[in-house]
C-alpha atoms as a PDB file:
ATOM      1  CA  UNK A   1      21.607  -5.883   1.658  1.00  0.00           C
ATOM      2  CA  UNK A   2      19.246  -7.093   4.414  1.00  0.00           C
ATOM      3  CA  UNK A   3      15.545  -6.518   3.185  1.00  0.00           C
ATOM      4  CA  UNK A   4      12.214  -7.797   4.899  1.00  0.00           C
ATOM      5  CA  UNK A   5       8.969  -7.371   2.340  1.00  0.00           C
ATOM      6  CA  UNK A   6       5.446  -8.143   3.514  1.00  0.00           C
ATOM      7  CA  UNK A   7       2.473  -8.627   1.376  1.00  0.00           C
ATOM      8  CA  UNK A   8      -1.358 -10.114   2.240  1.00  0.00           C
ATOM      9  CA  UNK A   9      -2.805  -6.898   3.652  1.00  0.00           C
ATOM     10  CA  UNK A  10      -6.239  -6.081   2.606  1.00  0.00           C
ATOM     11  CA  UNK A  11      -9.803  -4.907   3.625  1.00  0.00           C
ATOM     12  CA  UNK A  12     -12.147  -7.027   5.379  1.00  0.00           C
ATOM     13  CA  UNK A  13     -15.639  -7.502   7.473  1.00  0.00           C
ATOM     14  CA  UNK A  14     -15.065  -8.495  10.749  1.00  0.00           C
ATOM     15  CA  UNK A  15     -14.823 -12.049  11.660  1.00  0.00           C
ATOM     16  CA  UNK A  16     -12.655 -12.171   8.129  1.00  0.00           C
ATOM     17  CA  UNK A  17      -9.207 -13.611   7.664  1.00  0.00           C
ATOM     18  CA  UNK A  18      -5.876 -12.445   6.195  1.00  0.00           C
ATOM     19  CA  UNK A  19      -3.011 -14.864   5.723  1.00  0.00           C
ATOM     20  CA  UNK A  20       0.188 -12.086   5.997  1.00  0.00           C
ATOM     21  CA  UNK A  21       3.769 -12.841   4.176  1.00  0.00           C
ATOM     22  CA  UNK A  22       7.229 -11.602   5.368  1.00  0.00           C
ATOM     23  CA  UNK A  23      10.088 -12.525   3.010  1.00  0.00           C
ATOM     24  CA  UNK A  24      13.919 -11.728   3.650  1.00  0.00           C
ATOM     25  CA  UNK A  25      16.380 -11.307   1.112  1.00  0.00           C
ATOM     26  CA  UNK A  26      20.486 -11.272   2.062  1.00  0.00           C
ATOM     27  CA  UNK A  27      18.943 -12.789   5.348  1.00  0.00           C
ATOM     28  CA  UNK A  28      18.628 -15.932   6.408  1.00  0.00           C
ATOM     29  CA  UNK A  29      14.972 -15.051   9.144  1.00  0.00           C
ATOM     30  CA  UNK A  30      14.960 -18.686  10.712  1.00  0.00           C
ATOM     31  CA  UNK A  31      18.270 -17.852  12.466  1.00  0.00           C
ATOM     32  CA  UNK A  32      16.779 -14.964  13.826  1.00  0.00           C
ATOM     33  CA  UNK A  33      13.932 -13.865  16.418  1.00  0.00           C
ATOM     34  CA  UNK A  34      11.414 -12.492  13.827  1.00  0.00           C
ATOM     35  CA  UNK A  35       8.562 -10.065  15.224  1.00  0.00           C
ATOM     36  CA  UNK A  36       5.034  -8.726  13.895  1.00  0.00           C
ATOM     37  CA  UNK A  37       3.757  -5.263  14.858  1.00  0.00           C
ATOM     38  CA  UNK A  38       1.084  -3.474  13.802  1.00  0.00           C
ATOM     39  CA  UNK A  39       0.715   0.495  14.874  1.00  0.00           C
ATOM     40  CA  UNK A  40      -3.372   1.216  14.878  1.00  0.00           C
ATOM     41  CA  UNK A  41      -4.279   5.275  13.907  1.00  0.00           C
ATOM     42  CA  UNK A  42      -3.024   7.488  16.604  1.00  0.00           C
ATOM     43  CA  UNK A  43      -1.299   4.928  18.531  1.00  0.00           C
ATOM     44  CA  UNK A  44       2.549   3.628  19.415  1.00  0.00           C
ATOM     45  CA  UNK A  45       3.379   1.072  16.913  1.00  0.00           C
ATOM     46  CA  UNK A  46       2.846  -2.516  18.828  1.00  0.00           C
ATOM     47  CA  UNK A  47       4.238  -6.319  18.686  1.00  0.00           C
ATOM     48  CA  UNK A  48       1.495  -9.071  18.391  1.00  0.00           C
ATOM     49  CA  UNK A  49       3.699 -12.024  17.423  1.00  0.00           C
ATOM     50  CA  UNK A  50       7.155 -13.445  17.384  1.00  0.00           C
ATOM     51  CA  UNK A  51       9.276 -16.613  16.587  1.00  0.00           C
ATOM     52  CA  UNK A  52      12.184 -17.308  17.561  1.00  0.00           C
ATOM     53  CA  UNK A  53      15.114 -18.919  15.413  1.00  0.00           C
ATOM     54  CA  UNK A  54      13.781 -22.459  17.516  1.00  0.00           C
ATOM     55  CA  UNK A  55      10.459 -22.102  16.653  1.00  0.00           C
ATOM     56  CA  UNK A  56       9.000 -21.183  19.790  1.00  0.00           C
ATOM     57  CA  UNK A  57       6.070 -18.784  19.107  1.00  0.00           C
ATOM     58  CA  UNK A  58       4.596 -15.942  21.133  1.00  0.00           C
ATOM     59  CA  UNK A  59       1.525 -13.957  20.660  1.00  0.00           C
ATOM     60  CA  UNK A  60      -0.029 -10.307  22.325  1.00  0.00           C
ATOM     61  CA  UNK A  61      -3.214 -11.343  24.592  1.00  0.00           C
ATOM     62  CA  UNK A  62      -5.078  -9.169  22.029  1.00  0.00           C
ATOM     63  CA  UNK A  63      -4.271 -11.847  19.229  1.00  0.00           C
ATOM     64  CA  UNK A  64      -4.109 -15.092  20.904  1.00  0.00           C
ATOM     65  CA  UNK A  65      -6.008 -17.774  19.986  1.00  0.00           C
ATOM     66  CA  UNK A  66      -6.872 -15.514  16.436  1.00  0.00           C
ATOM     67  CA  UNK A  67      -3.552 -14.924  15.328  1.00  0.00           C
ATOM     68  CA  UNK A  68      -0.329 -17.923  14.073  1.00  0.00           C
ATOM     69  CA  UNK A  69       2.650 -17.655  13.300  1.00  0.00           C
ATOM     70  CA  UNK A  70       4.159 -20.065  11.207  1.00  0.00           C
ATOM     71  CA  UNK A  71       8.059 -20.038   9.137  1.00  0.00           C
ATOM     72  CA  UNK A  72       8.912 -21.758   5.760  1.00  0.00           C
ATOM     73  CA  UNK A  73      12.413 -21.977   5.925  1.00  0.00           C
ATOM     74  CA  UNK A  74      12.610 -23.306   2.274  1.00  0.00           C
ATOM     75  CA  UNK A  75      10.433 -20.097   1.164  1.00  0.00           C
ATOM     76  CA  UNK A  76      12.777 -18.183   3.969  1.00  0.00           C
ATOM     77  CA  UNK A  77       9.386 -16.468   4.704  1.00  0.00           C
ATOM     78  CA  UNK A  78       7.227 -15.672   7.984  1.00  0.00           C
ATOM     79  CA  UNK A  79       3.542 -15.752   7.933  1.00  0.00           C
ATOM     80  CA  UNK A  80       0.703 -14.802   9.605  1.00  0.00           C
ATOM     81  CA  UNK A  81      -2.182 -16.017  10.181  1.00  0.00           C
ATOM     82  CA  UNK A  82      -4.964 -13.695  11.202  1.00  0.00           C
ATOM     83  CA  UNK A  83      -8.645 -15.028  11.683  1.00  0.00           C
ATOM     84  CA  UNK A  84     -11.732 -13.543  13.428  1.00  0.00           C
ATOM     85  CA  UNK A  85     -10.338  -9.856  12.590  1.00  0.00           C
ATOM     86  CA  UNK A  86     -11.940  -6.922  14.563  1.00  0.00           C
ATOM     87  CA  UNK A  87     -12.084  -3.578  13.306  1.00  0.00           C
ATOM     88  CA  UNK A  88      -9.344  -2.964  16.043  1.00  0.00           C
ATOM     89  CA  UNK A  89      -6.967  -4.943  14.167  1.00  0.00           C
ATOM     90  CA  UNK A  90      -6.766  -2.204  11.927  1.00  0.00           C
ATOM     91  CA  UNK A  91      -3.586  -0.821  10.511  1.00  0.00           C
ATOM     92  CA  UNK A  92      -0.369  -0.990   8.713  1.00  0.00           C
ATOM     93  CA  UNK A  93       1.495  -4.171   9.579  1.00  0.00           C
ATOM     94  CA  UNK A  94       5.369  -4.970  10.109  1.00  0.00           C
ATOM     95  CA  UNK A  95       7.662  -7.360  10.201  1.00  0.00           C
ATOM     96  CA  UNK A  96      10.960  -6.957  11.555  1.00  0.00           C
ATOM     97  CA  UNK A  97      14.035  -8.819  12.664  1.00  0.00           C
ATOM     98  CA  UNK A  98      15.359  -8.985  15.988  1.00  0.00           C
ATOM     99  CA  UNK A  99      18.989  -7.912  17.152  1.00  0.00           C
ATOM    100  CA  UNK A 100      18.917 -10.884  19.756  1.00  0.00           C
ATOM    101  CA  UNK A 101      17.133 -14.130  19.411  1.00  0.00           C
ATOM    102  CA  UNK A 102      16.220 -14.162  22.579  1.00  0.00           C
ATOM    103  CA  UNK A 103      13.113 -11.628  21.935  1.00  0.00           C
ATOM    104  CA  UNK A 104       9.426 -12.855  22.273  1.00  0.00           C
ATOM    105  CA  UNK A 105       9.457 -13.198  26.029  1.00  0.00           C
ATOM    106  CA  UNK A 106      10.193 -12.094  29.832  1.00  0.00           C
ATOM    107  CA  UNK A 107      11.727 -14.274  31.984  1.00  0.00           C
ATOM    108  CA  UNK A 108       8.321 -15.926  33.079  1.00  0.00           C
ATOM    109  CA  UNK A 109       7.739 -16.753  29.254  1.00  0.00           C
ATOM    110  CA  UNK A 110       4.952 -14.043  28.530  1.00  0.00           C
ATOM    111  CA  UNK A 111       5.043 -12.134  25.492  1.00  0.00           C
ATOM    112  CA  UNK A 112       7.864  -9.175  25.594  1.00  0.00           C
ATOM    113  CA  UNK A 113       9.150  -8.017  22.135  1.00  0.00           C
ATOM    114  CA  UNK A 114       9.904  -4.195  22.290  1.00  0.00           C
ATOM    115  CA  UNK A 115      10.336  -2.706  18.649  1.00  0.00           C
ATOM    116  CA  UNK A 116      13.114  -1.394  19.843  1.00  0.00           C
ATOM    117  CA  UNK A 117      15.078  -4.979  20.060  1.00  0.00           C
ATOM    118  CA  UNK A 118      14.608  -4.877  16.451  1.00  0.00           C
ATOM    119  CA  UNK A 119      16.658  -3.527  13.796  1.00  0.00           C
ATOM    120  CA  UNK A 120      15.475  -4.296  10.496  1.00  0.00           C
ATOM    121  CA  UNK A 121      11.825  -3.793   9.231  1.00  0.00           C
ATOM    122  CA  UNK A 122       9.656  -4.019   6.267  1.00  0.00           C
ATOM    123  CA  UNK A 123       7.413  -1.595   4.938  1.00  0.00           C
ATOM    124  CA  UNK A 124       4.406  -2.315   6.061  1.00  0.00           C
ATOM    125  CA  UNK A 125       1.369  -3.816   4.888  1.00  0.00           C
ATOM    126  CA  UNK A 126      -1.898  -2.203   5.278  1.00  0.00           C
ATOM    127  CA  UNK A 127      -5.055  -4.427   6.790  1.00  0.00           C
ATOM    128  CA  UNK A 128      -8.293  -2.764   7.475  1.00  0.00           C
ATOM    129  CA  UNK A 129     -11.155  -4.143   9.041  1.00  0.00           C
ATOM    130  CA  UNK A 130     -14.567  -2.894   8.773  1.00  0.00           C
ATOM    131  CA  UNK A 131     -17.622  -3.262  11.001  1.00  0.00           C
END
């Protein structure tokens, strides 16, 4: 049974950091794609990360250069790394595994990864970030 668990949410000021945790069970995540989303109050759930099974990483504009993801294969976890959070980083956050490991991208290389390319998720982890 294929099950993705994330942990590390929390409540923070703004410019605060989170350090997220995704960890498969009867899954092995570095031969897959593996995505974050996060779905803000009101709004369509939304990617703002993904690695794929080579490492190559990919970020939403609204996260890069704040944002890292990062893989311990011998923890078969994915992290990641928030810093600088604004309170419009807000919400629950998701990990999720991708049917095809070439997610993350377009054909020009920017950041693509449609939750719908993705068939199994975790539950969610809240973060909230406070002015």
């Amino acid at each position: 049974q294929v099950q993705l668990v994330e942990s590390g949410g929390g409540s923070v000021q703004t410019g605060g950091s989170l350090r997220l945790s995704c960890a498969g069970s009867g899954i092995t995540l570095d031969r897959y794609a593996i995505g974050w989303f996060r779905q803000a109050p009101g709004k369509e759930r939304e990617g703002v990360s993904c690695m794929r099974s080579d490492g190559s990483t990919y970020y939403a504009d609204s996260v890069k250069g704040r944002f890292t993801i990062s893989r311990d294969n011998a923890k078969n976890a994915v992290f990641l790394q928030m810093n600088s959070l604004k309170p419009g980083d807000t919400g629950p956050y998701y990990c999720a595994r991708s049917v095809v490991d070439i997610s993350c991208s377009d054909v020009s290389g920017a950041y693509y990864s449609p939750p719908i390319e993705y068939d199994y998720w975790g539950q969610g982890t809240q973060v909230t970030v406070s002015s």
